[in-house]
C-alpha atoms as a PDB file:
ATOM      1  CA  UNK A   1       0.000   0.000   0.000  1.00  0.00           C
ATOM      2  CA  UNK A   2       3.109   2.403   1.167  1.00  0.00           C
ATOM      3  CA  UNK A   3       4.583   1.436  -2.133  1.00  0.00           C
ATOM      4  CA  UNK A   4       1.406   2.749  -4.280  1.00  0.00           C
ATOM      5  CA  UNK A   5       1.162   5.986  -2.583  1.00  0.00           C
ATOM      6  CA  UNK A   6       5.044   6.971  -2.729  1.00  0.00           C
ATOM      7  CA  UNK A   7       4.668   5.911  -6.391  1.00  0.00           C
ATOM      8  CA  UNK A   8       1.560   7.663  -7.044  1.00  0.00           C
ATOM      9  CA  UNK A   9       2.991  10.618  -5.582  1.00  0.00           C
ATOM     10  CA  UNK A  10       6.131  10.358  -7.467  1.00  0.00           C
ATOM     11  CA  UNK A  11       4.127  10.143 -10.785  1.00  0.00           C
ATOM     12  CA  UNK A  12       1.725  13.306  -9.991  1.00  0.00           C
ATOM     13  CA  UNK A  13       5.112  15.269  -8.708  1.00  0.00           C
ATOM     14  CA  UNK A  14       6.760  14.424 -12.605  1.00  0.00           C
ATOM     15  CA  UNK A  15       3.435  14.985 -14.353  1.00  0.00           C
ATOM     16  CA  UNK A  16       2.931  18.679 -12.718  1.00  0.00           C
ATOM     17  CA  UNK A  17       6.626  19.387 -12.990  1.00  0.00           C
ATOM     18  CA  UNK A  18       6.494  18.891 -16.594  1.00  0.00           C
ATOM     19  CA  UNK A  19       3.339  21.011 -16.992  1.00  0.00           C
ATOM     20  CA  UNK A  20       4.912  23.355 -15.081  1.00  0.00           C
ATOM     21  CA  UNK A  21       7.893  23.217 -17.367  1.00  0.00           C
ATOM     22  CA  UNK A  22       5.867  23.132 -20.771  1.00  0.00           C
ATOM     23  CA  UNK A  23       4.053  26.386 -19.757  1.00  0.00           C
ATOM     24  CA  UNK A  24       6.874  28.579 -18.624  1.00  0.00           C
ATOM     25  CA  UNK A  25       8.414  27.190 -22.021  1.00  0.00           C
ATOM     26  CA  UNK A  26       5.182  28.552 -23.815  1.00  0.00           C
ATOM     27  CA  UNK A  27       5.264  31.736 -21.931  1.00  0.00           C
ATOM     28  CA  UNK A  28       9.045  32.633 -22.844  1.00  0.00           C
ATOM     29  CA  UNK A  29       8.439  31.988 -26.702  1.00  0.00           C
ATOM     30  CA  UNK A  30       5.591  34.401 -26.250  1.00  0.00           C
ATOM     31  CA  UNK A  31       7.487  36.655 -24.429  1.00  0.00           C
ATOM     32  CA  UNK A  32      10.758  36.600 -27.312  1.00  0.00           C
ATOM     33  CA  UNK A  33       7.704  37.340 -29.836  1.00  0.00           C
ATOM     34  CA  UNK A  34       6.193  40.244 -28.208  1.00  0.00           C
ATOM     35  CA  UNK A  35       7.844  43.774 -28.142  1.00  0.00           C
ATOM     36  CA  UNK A  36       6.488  45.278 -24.692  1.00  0.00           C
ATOM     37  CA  UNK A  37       7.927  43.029 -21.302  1.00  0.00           C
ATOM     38  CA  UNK A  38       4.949  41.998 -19.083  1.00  0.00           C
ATOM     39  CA  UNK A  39       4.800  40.860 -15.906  1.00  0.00           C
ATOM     40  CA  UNK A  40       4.735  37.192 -15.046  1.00  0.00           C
ATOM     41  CA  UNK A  41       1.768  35.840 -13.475  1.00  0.00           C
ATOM     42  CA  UNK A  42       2.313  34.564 -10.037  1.00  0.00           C
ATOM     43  CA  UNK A  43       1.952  30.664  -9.693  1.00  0.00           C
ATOM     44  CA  UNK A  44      -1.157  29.280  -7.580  1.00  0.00           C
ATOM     45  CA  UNK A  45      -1.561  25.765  -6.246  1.00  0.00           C
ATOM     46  CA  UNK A  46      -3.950  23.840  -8.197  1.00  0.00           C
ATOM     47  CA  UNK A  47      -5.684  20.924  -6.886  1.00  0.00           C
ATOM     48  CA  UNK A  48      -4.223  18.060  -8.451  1.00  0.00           C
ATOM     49  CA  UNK A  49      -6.289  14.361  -8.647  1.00  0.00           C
ATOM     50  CA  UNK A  50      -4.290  11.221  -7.323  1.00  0.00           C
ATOM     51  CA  UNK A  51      -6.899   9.106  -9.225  1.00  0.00           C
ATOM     52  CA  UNK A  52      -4.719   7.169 -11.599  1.00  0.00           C
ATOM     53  CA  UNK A  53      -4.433   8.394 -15.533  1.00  0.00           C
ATOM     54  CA  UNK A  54      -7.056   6.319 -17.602  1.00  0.00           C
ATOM     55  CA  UNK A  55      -5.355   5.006 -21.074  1.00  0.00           C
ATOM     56  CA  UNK A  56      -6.985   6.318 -23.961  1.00  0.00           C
ATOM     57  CA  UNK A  57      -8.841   3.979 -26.073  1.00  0.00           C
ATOM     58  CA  UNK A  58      -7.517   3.490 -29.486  1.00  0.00           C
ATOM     59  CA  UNK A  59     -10.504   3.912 -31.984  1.00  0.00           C
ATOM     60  CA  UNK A  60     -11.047   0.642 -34.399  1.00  0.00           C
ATOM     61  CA  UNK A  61     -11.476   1.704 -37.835  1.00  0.00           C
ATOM     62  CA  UNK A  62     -15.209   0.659 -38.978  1.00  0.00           C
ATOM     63  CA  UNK A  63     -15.142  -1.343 -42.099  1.00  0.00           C
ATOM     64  CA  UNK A  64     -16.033   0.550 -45.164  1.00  0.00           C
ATOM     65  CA  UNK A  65     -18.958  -1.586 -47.538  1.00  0.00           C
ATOM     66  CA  UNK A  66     -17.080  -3.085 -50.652  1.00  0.00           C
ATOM     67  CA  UNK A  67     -19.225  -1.257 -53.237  1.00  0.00           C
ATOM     68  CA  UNK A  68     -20.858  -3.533 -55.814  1.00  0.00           C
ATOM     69  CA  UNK A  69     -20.464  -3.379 -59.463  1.00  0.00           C
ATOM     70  CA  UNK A  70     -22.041  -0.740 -61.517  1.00  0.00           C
ATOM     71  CA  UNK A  71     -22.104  -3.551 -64.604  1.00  0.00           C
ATOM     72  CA  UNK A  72     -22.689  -7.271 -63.858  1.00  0.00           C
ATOM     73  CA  UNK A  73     -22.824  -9.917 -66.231  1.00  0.00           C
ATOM     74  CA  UNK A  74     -25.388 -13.247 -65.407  1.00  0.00           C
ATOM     75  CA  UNK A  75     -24.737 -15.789 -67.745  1.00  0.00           C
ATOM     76  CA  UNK A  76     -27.927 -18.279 -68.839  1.00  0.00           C
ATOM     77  CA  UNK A  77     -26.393 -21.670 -69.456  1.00  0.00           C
ATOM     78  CA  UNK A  78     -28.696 -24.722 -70.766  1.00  0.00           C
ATOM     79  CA  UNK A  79     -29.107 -25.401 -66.357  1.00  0.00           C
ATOM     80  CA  UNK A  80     -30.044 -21.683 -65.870  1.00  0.00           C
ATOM     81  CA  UNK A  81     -29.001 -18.716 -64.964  1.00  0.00           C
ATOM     82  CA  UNK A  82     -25.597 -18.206 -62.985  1.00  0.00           C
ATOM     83  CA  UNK A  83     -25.534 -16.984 -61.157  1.00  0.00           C
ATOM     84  CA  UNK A  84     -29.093 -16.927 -59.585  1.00  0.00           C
ATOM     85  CA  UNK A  85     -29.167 -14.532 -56.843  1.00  0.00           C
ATOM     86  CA  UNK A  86     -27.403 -11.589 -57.017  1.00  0.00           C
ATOM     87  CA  UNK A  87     -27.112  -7.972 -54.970  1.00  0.00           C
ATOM     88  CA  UNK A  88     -26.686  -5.003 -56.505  1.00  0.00           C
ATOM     89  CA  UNK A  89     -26.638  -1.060 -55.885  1.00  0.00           C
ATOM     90  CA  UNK A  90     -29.344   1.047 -57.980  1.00  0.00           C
ATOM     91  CA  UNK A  91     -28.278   1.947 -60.998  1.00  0.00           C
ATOM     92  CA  UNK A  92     -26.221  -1.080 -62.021  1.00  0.00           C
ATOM     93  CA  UNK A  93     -26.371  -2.686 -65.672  1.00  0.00           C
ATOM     94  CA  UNK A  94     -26.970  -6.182 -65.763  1.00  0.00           C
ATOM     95  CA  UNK A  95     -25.735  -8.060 -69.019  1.00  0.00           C
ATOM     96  CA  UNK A  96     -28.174 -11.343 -69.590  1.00  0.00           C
ATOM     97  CA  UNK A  97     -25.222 -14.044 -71.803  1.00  0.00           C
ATOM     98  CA  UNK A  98     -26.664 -16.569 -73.597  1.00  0.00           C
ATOM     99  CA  UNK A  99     -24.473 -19.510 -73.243  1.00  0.00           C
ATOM    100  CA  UNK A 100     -27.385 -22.469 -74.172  1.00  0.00           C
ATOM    101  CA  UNK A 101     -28.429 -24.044 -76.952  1.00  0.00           C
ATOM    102  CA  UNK A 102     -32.112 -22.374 -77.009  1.00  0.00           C
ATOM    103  CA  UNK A 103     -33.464 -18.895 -76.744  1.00  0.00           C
ATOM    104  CA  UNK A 104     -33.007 -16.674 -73.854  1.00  0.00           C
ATOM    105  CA  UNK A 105     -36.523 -14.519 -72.829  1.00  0.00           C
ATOM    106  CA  UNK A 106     -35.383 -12.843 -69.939  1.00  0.00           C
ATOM    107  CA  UNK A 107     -38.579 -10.835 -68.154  1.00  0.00           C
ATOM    108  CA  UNK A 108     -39.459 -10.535 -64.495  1.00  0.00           C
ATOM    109  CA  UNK A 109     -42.381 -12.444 -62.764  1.00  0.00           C
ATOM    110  CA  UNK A 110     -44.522 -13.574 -62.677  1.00  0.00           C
ATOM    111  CA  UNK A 111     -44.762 -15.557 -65.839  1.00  0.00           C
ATOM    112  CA  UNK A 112     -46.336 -15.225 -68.588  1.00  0.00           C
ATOM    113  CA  UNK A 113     -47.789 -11.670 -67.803  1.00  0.00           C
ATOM    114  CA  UNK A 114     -43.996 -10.296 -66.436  1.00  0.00           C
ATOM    115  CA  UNK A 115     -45.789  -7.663 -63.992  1.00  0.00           C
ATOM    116  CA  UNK A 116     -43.858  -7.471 -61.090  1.00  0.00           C
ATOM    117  CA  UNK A 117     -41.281  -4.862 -63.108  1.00  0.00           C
ATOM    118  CA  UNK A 118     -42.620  -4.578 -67.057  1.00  0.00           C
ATOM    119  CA  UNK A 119     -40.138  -3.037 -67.947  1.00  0.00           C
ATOM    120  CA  UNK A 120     -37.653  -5.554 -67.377  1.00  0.00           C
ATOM    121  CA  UNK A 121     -38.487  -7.795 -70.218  1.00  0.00           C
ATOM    122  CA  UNK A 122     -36.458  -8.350 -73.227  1.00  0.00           C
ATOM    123  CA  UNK A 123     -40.038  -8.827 -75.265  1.00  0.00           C
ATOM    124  CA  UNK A 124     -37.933 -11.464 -77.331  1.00  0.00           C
ATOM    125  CA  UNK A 125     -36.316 -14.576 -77.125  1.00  0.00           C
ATOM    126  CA  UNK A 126     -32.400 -13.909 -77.561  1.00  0.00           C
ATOM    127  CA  UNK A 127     -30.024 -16.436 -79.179  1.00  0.00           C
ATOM    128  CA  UNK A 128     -27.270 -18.132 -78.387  1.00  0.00           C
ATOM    129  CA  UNK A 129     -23.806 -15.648 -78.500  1.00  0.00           C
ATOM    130  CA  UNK A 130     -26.222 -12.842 -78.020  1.00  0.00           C
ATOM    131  CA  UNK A 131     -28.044 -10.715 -74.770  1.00  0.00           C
ATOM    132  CA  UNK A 132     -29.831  -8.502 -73.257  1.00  0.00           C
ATOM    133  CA  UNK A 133     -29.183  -5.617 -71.126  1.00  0.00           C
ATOM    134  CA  UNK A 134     -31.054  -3.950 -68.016  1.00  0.00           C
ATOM    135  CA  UNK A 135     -30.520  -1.471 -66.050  1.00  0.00           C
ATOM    136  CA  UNK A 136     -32.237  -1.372 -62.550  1.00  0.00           C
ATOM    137  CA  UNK A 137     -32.939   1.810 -61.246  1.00  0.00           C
ATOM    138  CA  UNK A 138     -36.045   0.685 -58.935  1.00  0.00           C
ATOM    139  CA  UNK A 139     -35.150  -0.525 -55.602  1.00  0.00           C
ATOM    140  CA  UNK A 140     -36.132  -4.417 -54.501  1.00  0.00           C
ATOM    141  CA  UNK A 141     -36.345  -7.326 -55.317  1.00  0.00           C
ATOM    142  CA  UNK A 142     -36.873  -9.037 -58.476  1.00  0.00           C
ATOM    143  CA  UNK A 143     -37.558 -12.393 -59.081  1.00  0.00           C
ATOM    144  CA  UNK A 144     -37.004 -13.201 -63.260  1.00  0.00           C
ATOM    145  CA  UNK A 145     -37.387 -15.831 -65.374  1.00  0.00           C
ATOM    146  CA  UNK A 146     -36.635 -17.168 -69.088  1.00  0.00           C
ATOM    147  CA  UNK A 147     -40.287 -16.585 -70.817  1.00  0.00           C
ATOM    148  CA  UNK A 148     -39.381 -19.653 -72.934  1.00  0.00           C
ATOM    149  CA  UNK A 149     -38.516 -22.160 -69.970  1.00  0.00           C
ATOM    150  CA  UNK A 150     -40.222 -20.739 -67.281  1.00  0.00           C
ATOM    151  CA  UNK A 151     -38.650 -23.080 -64.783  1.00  0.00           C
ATOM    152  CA  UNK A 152     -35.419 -21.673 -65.294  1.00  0.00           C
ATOM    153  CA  UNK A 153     -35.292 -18.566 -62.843  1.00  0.00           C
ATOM    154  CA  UNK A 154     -33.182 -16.100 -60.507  1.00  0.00           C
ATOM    155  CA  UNK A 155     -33.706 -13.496 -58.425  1.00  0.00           C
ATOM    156  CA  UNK A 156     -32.228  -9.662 -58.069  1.00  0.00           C
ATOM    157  CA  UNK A 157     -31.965  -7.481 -55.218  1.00  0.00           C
ATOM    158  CA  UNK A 158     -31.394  -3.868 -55.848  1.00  0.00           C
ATOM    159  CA  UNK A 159     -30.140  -1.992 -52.906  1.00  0.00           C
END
């Protein structure tokens, strides 16, 4: 316990001597600056806390989103679209591949009327080599589907 005191006191004697220090430092620059001498302020006691110095917490950087694409390719094979779910940021272009051996009708649900977001409907089937691009400015999300083989289907969520 004797040990703690003497060493908190020992601690709180350095820390005010080296205020002390630092502000007659301060005060002399000022005073080399300054044309007219003043007079020095006379030194007071200050109360001075022997509660013990808290560390300062060192912030943690907060993760920054990765931003998605502004263009994203989905490629329909002959087993679907791939990939099938996909999250993207208003705004983004969406390139529909046709990579099967039939025609591509890409159009939101629900099929056969294509409803849910008419204007997301190529309003043709598209052939092999070829696609069809949208780009989603609406917020949500989408479920699609190839017109022509309705069971093939995916699903985009614009954030």
């Amino acid at each position: 316990m004797n040990k703690t005191i003497i060493s908190l006191i020992v601690i709180l004697v350095v820390l005010v001597a080296g205020v002390i220090y630092l502000t007659r430092e301060a005060n002399d620059e000022v005073a080399d600056v300054s044309a007219t001498p003043t007079d020095s302020p006379a030194l007071t006691a200050t109360p001075v806390s022997t509660s013990l110095p808290q560390a300062t917490p060192t912030p943690t950087p907060t993760p920054t989103a990765t931003p998605k694409p502004s263009a994203l390719t989905i490629k329909y094979t002959d087993n679907g679209y791939v990939p099938k779910s996909v999250e993207i940021s208003a705004g983004t272009k969406v390139t529909f591949v046709n990579e099967s051996s039939r025609l591509m009708w890409t159009a939101s649900s629900p099929h056969p009327t294509h409803t849910d977001l008419p204007a997301f409907d190529s309003k043709q089937g598209t052939a092999m080599g070829q696609n069809y691009v949208f780009t989603f400015t609406q917020k949500g999300t989408w479920s699609y589907h190839n017109h022509i083989k309705a069971s093939d289907t995916g699903t985009i969520t614009v954030k």
